[in-house]
Protein backbone atom coordinates (compact mmCIF):
# COMPACT_ATOMS: atom_id res chain seq x y z
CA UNK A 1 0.00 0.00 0.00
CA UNK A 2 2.67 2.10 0.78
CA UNK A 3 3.89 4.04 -2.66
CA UNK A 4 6.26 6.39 -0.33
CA UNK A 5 8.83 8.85 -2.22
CA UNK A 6 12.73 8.37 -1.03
CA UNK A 7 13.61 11.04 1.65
CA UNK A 8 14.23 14.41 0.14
CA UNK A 9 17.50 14.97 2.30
CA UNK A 10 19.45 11.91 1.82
CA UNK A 11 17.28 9.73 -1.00
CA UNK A 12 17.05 6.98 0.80
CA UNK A 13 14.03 4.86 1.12
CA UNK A 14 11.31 6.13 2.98
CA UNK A 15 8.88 4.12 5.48
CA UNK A 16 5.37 4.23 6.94
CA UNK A 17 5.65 2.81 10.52
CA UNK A 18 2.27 2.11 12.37
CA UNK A 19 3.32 3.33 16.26
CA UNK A 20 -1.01 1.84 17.35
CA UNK A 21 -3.91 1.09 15.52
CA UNK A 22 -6.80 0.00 17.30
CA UNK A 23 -10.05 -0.14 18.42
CA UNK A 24 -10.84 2.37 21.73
CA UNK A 25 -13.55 0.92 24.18
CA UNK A 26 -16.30 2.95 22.62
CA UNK A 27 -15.47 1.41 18.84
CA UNK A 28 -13.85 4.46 17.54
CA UNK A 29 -10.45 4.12 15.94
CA UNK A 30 -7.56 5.41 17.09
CA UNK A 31 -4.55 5.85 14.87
CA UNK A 32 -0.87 7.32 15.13
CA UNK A 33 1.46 6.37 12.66
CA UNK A 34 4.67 8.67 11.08
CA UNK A 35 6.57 8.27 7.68
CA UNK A 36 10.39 9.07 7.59
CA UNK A 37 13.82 7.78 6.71
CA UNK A 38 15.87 5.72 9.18
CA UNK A 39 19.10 6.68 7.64
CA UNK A 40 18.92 10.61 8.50
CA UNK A 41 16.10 10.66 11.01
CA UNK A 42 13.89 12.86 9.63
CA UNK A 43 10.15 12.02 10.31
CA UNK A 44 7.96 15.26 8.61
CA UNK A 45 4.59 13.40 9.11
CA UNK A 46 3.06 12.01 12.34
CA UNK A 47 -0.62 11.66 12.25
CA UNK A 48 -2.89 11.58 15.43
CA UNK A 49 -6.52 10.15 14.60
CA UNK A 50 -8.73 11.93 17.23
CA UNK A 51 -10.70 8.86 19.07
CA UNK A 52 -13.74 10.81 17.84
CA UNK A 53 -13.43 10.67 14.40
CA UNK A 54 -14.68 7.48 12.63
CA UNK A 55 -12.89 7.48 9.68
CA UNK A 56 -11.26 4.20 9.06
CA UNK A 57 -7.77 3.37 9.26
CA UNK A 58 -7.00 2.98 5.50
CA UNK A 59 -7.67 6.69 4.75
CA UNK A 60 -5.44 8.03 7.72
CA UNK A 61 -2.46 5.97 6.14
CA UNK A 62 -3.22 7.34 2.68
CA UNK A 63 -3.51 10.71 4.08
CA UNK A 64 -0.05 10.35 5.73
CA UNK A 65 1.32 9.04 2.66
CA UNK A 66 -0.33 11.45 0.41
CA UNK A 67 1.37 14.57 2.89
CA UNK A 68 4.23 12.57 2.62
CA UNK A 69 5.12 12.56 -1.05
CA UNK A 70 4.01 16.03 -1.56
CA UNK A 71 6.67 18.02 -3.36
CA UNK A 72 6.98 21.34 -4.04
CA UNK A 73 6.50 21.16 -8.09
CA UNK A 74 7.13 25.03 -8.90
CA UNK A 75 10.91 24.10 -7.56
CA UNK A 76 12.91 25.13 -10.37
CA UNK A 77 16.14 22.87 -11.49
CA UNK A 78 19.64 23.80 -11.87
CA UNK A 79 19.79 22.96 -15.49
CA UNK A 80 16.45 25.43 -15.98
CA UNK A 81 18.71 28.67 -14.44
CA UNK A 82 19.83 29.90 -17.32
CA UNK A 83 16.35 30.39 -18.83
CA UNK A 84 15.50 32.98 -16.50
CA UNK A 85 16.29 36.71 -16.09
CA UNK A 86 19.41 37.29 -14.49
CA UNK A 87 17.32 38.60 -11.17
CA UNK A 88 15.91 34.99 -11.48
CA UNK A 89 18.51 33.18 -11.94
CA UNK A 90 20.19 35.21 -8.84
CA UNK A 91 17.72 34.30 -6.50
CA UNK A 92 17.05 30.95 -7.57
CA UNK A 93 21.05 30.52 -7.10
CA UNK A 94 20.81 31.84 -3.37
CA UNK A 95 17.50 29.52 -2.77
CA UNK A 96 19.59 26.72 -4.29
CA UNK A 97 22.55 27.16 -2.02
CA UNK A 98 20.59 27.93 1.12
CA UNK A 99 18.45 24.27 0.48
CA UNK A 100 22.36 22.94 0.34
CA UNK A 101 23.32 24.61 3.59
CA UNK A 102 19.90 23.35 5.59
CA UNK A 103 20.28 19.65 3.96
CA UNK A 104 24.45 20.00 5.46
CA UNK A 105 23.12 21.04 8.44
CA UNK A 106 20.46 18.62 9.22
CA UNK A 107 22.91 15.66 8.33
CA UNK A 108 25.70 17.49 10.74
CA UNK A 109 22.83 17.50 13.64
CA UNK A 110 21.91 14.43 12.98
CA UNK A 111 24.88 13.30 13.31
CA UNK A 112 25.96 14.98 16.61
CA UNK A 113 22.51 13.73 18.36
CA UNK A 114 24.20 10.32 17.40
CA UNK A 115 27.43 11.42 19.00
CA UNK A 116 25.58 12.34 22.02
CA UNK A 117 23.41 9.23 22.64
CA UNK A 118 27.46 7.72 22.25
CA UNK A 119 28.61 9.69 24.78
CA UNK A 120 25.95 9.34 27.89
CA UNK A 121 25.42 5.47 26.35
CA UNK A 122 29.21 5.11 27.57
CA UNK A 123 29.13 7.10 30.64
CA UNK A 124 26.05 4.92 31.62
CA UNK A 125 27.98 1.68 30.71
CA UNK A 126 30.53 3.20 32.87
CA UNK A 127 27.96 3.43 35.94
CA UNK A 128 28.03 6.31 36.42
CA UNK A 129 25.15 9.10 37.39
CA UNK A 130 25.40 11.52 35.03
CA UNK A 131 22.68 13.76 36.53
CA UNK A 132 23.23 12.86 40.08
CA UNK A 133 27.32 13.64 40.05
CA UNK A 134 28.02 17.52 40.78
CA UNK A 135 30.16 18.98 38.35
CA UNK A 136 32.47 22.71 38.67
CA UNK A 137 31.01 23.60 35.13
CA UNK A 138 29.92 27.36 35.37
CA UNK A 139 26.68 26.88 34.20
CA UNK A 140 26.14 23.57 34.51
CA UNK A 141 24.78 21.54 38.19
CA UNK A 142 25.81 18.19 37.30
CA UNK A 143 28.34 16.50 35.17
CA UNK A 144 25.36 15.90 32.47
CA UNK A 145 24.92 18.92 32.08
CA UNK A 146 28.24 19.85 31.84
CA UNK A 147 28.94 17.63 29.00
CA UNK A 148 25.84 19.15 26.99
CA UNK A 149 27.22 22.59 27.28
CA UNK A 150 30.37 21.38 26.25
CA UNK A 151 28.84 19.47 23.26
CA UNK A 152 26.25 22.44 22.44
CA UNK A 153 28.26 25.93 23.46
CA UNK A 154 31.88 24.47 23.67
CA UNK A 155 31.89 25.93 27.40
CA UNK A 156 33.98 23.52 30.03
CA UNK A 157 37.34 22.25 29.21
CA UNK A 158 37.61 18.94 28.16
CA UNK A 159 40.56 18.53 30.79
CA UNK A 160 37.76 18.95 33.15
CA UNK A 161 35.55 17.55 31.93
CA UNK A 162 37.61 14.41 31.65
CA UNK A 163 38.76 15.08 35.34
CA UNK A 164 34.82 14.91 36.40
CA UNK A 165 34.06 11.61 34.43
CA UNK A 166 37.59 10.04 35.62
CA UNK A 167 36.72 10.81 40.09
CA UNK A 168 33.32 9.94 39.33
CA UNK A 169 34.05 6.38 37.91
CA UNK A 170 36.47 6.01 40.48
CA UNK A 171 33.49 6.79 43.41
CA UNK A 172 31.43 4.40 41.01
CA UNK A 173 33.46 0.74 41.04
């Protein structure tokens, strides 16, 4: 059923995933479902059916689909730039480069919310309490926090940072 177009950021294949279909108690469906692409993470649709609406579950998915392949058709080309006024072509250029930056961008934070989940996944397979182990970090309270701002902001030193995780995997084991 699912005719889904490949992700507009990366090109991969695209997927419907059904998070509940069912029945509620007083026979009206309820339905939440998303489409999106597990190589990059992006997820544009998610679709709540309201428990009060009877439509059946075969429409929401094609709805969800249907928002889901929806492309902007007045895009223009690269190859069609130099058919247009040189204003145009100018601003079509910028728009062009600017969809490039936000595509780079998405993949970079995508990629650094995967470095992140690696970083507390290790301090937590190091035993230690992140959020429970006070850290000197300016604007941080607790070593968790500490890291973030040193992830997000570059604030903390790594030195200390590294000092922190080091005494509080020693108070751990």
């Amino acid at each position: 059923m699912a005719n889904l177009k490949p992700c507009p950021f990366c090109g991969c294949e695209a997927e419907l995933y059904i998070v509940s279909e069912r029945l509620q108690p007083n026979n009206r469906p309820y339905f939440y479902a998303r489409v999106g692409c597990i190589k990059c993470g992006v997820f544009f649709v998610t679709k709540y059916h309201h428990p009060n609406d009877d439509r059946g579950f075969d429409k929401e998915k094609q709805e969800i689909i249907t928002a889901w392949n929806r492309r902007d058709e007045q895009m223009i080309k690269r190859e069609d730039i130099p058919k247009l006024t040189p204003e145009q072509a100018l601003d079509e250029e910028v728009f062009m480069e600017f969809e490039k930056a936000l595509k780079s961008a998405r993949r970079k934070a995508v990629a650094a919310q995967k470095a992140e989940r690696l970083i507390f996944g290790l301090i937590d397979d190091m035993c230690i309490d992140a959020d429970g182990t006070p850290s000197e970090a300016e604007n941080a309270s607790n070593l968790a926090d500490a890291i973030a701002c040193y992830l997000q902001y570059g604030e903390f030193s790594i030195s200390k940072i590294m000092r922190e995780v080091r005494e509080a995997y020693g108070k751990e084991s």
